[in-house]
Protein backbone atom coordinates (compact mmCIF):
# COMPACT_ATOMS: atom_id res chain seq x y z
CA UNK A 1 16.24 -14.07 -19.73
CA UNK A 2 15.24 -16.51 -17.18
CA UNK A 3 12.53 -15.90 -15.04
CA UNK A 4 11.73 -17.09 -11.64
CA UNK A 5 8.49 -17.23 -9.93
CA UNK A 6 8.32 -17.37 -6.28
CA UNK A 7 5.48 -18.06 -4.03
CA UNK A 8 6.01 -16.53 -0.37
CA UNK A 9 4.00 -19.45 0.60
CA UNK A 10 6.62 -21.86 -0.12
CA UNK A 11 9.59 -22.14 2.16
CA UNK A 12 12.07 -22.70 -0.59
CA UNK A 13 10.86 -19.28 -2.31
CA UNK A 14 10.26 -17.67 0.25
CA UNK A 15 14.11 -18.46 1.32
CA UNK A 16 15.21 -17.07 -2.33
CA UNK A 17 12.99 -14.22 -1.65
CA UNK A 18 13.78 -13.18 1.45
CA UNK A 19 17.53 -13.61 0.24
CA UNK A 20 17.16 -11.50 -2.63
CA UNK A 21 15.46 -8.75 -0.39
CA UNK A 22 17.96 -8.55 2.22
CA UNK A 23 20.62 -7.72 -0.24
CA UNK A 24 19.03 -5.02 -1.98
CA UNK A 25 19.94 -1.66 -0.19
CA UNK A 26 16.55 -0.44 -1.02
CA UNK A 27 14.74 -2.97 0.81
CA UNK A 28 11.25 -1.88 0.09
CA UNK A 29 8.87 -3.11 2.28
CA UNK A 30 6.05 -3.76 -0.04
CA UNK A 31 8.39 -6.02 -1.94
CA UNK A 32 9.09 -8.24 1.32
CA UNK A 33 7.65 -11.46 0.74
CA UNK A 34 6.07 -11.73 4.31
CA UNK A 35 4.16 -8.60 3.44
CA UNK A 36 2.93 -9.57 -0.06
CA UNK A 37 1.87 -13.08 2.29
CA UNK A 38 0.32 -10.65 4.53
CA UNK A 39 -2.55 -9.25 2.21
CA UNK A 40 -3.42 -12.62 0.39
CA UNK A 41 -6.71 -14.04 0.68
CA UNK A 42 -7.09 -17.95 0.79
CA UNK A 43 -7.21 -18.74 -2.46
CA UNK A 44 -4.82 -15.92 -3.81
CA UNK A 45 -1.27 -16.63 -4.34
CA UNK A 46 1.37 -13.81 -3.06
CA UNK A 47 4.35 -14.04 -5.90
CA UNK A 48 7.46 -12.12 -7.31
CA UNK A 49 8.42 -12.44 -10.65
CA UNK A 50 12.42 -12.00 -9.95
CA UNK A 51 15.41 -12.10 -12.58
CA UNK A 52 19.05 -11.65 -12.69
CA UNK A 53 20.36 -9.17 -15.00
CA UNK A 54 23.75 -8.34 -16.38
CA UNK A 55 24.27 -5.51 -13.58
CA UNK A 56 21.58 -5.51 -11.38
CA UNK A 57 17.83 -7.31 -10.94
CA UNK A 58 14.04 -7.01 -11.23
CA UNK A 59 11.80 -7.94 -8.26
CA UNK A 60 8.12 -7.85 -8.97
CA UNK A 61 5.65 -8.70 -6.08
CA UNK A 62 2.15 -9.40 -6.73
CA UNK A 63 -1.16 -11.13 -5.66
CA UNK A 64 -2.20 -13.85 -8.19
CA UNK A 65 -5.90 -13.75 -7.72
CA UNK A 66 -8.98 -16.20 -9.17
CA UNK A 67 -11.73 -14.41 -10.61
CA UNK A 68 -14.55 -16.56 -9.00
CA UNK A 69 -17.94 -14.88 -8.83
CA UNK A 70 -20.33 -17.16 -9.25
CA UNK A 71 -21.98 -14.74 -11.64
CA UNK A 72 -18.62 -14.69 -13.70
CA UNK A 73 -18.72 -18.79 -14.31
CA UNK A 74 -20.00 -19.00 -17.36
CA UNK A 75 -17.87 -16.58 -18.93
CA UNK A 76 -15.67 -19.19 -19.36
CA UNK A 77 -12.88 -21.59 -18.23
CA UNK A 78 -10.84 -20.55 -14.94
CA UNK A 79 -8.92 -17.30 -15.09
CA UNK A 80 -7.05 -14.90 -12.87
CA UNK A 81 -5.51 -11.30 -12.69
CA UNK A 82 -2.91 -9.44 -10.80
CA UNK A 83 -2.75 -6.49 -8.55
CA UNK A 84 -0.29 -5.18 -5.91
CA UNK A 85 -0.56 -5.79 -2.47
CA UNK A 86 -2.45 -2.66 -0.57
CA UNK A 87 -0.66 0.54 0.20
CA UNK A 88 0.89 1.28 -2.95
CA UNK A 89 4.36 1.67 -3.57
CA UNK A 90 4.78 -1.10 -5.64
CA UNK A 91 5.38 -2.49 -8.80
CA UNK A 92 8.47 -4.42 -10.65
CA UNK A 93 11.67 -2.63 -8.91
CA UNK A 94 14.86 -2.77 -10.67
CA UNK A 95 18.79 -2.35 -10.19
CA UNK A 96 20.71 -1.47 -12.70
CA UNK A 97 18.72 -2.64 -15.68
CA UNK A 98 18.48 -1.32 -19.67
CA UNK A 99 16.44 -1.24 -21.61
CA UNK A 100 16.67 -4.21 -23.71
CA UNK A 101 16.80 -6.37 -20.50
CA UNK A 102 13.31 -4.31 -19.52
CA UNK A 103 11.90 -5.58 -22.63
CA UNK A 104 12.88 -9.61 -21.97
CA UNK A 105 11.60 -9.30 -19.17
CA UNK A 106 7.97 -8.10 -19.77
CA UNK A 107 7.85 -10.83 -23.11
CA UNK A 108 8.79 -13.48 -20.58
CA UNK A 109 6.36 -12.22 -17.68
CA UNK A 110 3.42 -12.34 -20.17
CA UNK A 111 4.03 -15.61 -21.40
CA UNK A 112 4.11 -16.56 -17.50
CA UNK A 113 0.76 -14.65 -17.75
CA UNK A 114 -0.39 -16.56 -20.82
CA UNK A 115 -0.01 -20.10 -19.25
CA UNK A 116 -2.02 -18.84 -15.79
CA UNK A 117 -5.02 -17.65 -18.02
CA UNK A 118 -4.42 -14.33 -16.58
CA UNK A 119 -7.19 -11.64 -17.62
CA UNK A 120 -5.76 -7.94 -16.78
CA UNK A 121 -3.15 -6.53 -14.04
CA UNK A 122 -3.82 -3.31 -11.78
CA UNK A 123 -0.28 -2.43 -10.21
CA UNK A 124 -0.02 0.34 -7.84
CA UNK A 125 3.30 2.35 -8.64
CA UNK A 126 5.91 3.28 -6.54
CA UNK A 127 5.72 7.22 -6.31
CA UNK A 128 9.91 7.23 -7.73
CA UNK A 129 9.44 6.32 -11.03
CA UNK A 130 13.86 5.28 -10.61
CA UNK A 131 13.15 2.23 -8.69
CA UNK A 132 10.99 0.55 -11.08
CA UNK A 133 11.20 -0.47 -14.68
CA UNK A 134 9.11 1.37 -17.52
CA UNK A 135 5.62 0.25 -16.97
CA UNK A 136 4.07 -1.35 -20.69
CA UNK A 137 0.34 -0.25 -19.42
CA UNK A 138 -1.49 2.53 -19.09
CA UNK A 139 -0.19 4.99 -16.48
CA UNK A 140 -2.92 7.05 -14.42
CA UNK A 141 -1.99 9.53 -12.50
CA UNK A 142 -3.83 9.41 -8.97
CA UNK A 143 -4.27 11.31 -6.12
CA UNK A 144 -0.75 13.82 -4.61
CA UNK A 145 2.09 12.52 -1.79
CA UNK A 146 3.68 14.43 0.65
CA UNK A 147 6.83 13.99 1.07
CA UNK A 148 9.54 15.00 3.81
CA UNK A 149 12.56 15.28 3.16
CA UNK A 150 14.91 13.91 6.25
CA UNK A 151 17.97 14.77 4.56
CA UNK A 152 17.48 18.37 5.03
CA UNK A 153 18.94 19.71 8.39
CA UNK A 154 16.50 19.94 11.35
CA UNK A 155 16.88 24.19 11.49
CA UNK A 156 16.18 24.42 8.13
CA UNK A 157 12.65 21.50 8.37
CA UNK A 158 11.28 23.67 11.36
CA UNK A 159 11.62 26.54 9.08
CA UNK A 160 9.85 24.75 6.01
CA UNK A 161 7.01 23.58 8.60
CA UNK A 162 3.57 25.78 8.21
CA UNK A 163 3.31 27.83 11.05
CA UNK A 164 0.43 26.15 12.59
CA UNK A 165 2.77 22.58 13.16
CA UNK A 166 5.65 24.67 14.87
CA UNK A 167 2.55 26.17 16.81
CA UNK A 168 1.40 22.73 17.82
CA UNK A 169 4.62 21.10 18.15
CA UNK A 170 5.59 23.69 20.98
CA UNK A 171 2.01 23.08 22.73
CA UNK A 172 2.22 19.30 22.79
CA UNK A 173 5.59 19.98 24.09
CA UNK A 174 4.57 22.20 26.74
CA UNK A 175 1.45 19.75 28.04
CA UNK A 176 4.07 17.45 29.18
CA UNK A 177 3.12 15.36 26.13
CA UNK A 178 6.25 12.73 24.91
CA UNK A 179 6.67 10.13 22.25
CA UNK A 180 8.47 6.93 22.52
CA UNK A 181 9.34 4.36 19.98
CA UNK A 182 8.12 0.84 20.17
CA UNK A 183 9.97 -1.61 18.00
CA UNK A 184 8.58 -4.70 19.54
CA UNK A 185 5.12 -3.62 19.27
CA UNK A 186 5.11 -3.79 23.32
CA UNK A 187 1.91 -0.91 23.18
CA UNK A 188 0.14 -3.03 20.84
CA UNK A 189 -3.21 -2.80 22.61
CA UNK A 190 -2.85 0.77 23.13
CA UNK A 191 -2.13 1.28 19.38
CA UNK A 192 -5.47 -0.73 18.53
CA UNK A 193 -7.73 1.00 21.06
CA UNK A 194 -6.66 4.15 19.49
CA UNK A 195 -6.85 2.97 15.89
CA UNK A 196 -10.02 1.10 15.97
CA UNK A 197 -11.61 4.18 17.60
CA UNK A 198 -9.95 6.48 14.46
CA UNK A 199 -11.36 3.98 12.39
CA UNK A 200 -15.15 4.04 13.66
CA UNK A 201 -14.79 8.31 14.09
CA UNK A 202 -13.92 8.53 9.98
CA UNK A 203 -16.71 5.87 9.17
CA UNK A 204 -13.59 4.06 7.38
CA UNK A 205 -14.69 0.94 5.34
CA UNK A 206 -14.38 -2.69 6.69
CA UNK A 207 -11.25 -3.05 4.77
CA UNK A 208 -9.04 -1.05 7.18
CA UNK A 209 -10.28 -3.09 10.37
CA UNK A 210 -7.40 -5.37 10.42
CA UNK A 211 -7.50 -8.15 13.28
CA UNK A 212 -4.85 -8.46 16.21
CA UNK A 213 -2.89 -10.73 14.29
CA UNK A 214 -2.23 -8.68 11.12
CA UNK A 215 -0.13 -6.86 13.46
CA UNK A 216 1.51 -9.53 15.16
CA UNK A 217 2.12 -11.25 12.29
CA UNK A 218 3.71 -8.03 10.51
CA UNK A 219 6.00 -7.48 13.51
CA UNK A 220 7.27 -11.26 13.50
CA UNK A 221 8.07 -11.38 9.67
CA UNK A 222 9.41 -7.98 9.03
CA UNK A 223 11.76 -7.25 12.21
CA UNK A 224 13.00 -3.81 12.15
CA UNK A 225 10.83 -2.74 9.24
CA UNK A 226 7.42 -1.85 11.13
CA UNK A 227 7.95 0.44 13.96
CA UNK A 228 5.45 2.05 16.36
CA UNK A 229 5.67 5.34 17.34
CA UNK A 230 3.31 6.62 20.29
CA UNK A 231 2.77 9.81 22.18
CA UNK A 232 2.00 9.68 25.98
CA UNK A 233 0.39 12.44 28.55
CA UNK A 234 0.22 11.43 32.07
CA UNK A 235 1.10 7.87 31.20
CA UNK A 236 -1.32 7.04 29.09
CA UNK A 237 -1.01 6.67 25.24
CA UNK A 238 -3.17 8.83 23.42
CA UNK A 239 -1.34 9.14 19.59
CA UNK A 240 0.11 6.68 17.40
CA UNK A 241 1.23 5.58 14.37
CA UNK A 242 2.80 2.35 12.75
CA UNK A 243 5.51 3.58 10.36
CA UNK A 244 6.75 1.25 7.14
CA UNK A 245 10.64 1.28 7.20
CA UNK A 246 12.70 0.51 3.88
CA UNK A 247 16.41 0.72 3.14
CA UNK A 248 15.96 4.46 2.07
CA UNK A 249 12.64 5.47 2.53
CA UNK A 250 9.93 5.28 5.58
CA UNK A 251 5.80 5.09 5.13
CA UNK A 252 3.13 6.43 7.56
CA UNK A 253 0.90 3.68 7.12
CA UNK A 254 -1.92 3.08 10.23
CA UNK A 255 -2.40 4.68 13.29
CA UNK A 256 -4.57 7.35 14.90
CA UNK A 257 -5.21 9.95 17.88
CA UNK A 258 -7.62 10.07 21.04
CA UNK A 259 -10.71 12.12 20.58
CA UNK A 260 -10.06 13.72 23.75
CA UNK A 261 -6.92 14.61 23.42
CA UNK A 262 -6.96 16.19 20.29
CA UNK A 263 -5.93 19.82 21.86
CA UNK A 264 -2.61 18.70 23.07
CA UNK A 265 -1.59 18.48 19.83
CA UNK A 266 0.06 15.07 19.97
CA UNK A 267 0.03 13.90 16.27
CA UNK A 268 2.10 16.86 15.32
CA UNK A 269 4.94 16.01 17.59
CA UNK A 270 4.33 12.39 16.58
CA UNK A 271 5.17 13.66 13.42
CA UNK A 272 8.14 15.49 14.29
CA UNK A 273 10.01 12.65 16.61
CA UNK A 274 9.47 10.17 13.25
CA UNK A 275 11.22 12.51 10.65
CA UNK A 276 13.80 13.12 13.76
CA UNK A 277 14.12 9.26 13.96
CA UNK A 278 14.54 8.56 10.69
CA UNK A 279 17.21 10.69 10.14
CA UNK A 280 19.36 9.55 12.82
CA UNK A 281 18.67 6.04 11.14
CA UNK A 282 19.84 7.65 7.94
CA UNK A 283 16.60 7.26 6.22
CA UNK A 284 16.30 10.09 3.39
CA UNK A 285 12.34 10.27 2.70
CA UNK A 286 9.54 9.91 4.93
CA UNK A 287 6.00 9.59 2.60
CA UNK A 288 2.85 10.63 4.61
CA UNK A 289 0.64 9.53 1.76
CA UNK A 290 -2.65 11.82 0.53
CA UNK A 291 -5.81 12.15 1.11
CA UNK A 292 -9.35 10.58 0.60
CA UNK A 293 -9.67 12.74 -2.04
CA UNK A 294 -8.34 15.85 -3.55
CA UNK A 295 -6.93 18.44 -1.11
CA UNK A 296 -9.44 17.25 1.33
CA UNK A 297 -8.54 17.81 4.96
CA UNK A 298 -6.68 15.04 5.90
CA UNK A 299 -4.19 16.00 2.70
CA UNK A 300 -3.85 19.53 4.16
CA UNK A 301 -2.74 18.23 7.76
CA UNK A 302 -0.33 15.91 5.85
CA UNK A 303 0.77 18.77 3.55
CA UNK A 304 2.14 21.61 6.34
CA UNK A 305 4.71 19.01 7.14
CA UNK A 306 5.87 19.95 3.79
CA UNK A 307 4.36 22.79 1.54
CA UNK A 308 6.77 22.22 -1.28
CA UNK A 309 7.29 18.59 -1.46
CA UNK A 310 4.48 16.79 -3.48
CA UNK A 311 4.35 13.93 -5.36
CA UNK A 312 1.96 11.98 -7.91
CA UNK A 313 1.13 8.77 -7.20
CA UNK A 314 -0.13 6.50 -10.57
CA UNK A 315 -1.63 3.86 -11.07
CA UNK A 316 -0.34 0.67 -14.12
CA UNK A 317 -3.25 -0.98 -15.83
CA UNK A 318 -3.00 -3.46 -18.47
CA UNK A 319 -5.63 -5.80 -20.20
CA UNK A 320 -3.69 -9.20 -20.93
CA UNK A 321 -6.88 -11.32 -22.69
CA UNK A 322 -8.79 -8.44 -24.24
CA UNK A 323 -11.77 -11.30 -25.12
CA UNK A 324 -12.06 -12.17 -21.93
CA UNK A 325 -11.49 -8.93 -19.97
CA UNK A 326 -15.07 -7.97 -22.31
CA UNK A 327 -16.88 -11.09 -21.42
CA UNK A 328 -16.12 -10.95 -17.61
CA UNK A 329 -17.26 -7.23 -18.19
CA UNK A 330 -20.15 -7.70 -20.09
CA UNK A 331 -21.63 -10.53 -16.92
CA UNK A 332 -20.67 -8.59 -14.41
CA UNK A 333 -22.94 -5.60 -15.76
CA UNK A 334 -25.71 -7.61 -16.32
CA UNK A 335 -25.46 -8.89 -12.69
CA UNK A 336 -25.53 -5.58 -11.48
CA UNK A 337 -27.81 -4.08 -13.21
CA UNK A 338 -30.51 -7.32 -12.50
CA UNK A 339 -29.76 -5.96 -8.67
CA UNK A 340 -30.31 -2.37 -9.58
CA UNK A 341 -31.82 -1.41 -13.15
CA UNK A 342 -30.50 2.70 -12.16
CA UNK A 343 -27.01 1.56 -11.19
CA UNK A 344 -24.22 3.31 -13.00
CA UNK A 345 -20.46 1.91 -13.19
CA UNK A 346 -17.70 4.45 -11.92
CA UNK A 347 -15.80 4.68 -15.47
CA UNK A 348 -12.09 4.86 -13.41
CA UNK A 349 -12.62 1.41 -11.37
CA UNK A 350 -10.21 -1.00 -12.92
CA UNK A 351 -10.84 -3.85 -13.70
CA UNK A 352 -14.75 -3.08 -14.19
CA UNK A 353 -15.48 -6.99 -13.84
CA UNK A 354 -14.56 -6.43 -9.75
CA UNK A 355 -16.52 -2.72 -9.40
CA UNK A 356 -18.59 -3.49 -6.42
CA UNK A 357 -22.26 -4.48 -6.99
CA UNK A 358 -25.02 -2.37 -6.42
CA UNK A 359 -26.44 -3.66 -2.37
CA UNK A 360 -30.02 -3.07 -3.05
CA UNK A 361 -31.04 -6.05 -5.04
CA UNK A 362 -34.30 -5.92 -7.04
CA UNK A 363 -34.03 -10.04 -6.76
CA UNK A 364 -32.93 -12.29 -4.63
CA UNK A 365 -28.76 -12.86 -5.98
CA UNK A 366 -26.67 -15.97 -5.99
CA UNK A 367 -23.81 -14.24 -5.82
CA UNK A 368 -21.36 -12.32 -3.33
CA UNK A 369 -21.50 -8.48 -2.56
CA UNK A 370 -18.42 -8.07 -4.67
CA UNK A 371 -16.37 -10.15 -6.70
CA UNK A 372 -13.72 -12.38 -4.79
């Protein structure tokens, strides 16, 4: 089997990439080389492993990533792993592949793994196990989907809505509240008042504060694949979200509501206007996503959208260089527990050589918060 790396960095790949994407009726937008690009640090490299197959064709998109914490050095020479880009649904897609063609590919993928001293691989799995080939890791289940299904017909979704969404989709409805859909990302500033505001309200982490031009640049190299959808009352925006759109399925990925208008109800018809959009587009699943944590509260709003429709999402691990995996391991520890003698390691965080450091140092460190 031949095996093609691309880097979305380099016009030539990217050009192959982009090719390959645009003829694949699923389309995924995690796969999309300008959004692997997208979350890449400096020094990380956003690749797919692609090949051609007899019938079809495996596209896997990842982040190529150095392992360079200066408390790490010594462990050795240079070295790298792998994970997927954020927001899940990812992972090596395929099209019409067996299972003997599955297997060349994975020997050939690790030997491209071999000669880029790569260390382990985190992969976050598309929740349809279908789209993607057999996974030669460990498989973790993780935290539960919703999932709406657009393909059932609009009397029949009202009906399958808890009570309480039907209850607020009538009262946004009846404050005069509407919802529009913004393609160009013409509302952008109203979309990033409202979700820098969610952001600071839910004490969310520094990772979700994405500048101006992650969203500019997200609109420019993925046309017609991130749409904004925001809900006005007297003019003025006061919901929104920024939906993911693939070939067959959509993604509520970012977005958030006014504090003071939280009793209009706006979110919920929001809600309602996507999965009526996305049908008419003849999209077939629209995936809200979880929670924080099990059945917290923000899985329970997602949830009465649909009761019945819940899926797993899980996690691929795999430790390529066993030796080295332990040694990066074993000097990450002992950096971490020089900052904090009482520091214990969350026994789920994979790989353990990136778990974030303890922050109250007993010494002076040399080192970053957190691996890079």
């Amino acid at each position: 089997m031949k095996l093609e790396i691309w880097n979305a960095r380099d016009a030539r790949d990217e050009a192959r990439w982009r090719a390959a994407h645009d003829a694949w009726a699923e389309r995924e937008v995690c796969a999309h080389p300008g959004y692997v690009r997208l979350f890449a640090r400096e020094r990380e490299e956003p690749l797919a492993a692609y090949a051609r197959t007899r019938n079809g064709f495996i596209l896997y998109p990842f982040l190529l990533r150095p392992i360079d914490a200066p408390h790490l050095a010594a462990s050795g020479p240079p070295a790298y792993d792998i994970a997927s880009p954020y927001g899940g649904s990812g992972g090596p897609f395929q099209e019409g592949v067996d299972e003997v063609e599955a297997k060349a590919f994975w020997l050939a993928f690790d030997e491209f793994c071999r000669s880029r001293r790569v260390v382990s691989e985190f992969c976050r799995l598309h929740i349809y196990p279908e789209q993607l080939l057999p996974y030669p890791g460990q498989v973790q289940p993780r935290l539960v989907n919703v999932v709406r299904d657009l393909d059932t017909p609009p009397e029949q979704m009202w009906r399958e809505f808890a009570h309480k969404v039907r209850k607020n989709v009538n009262r946004a409805r009846r404050e005069g509240v509407t919802v529009e859909v913004d393609e160009a990302g013409a509302a952008l500033d109203d979309f990033l008042r409202i979700y820098y505001a969610t952001m600071h309200r839910r004490s969310a982490g520094e990772s979700y504060h994405f500048p101006r031009e992650f969203f500019r640049t997200l609109l420019r190299d993925l046309p017609g694949q991130a749409v904004f959808f925001h809900a006005r009352h007297e003019g003025r925006i006061v919901s929104t979200e920024l939906v993911l759109v693939s070939g067959r399925n959509m993604y509520s990925f970012l977005g958030g509501t006014d504090e003071e208008a939280f009793d209009l109800r706006p979110n919920d018809l929001v809600k309602f206007e996507i999965f009526h959009w996305g049908r008419q587009q003849g999209r077939s699943r629209f995936i809200l996503g979880g929670g924080y944590a099990p059945d917290d509260g923000i899985f329970r709003y997602k949830r009465a959208f649909a009761p019945d429709n819940l899926v797993t999402y899980h996690t691929g691990v795999r430790v390529l260089d066993r030796e080295r995996y332990d040694a990066l391991t074993r000097a990450h520890l002992a950096e971490a527990y020089r900052r904090d003698p009482e520091w214990t390691a969350g026994a789920d965080f994979f790989p353990q050589y990136r778990h974030p450091l303890p922050t109250g140092t007993q010494k002076p460190s040399t080192g970053p918060a957190r691996p890079t």
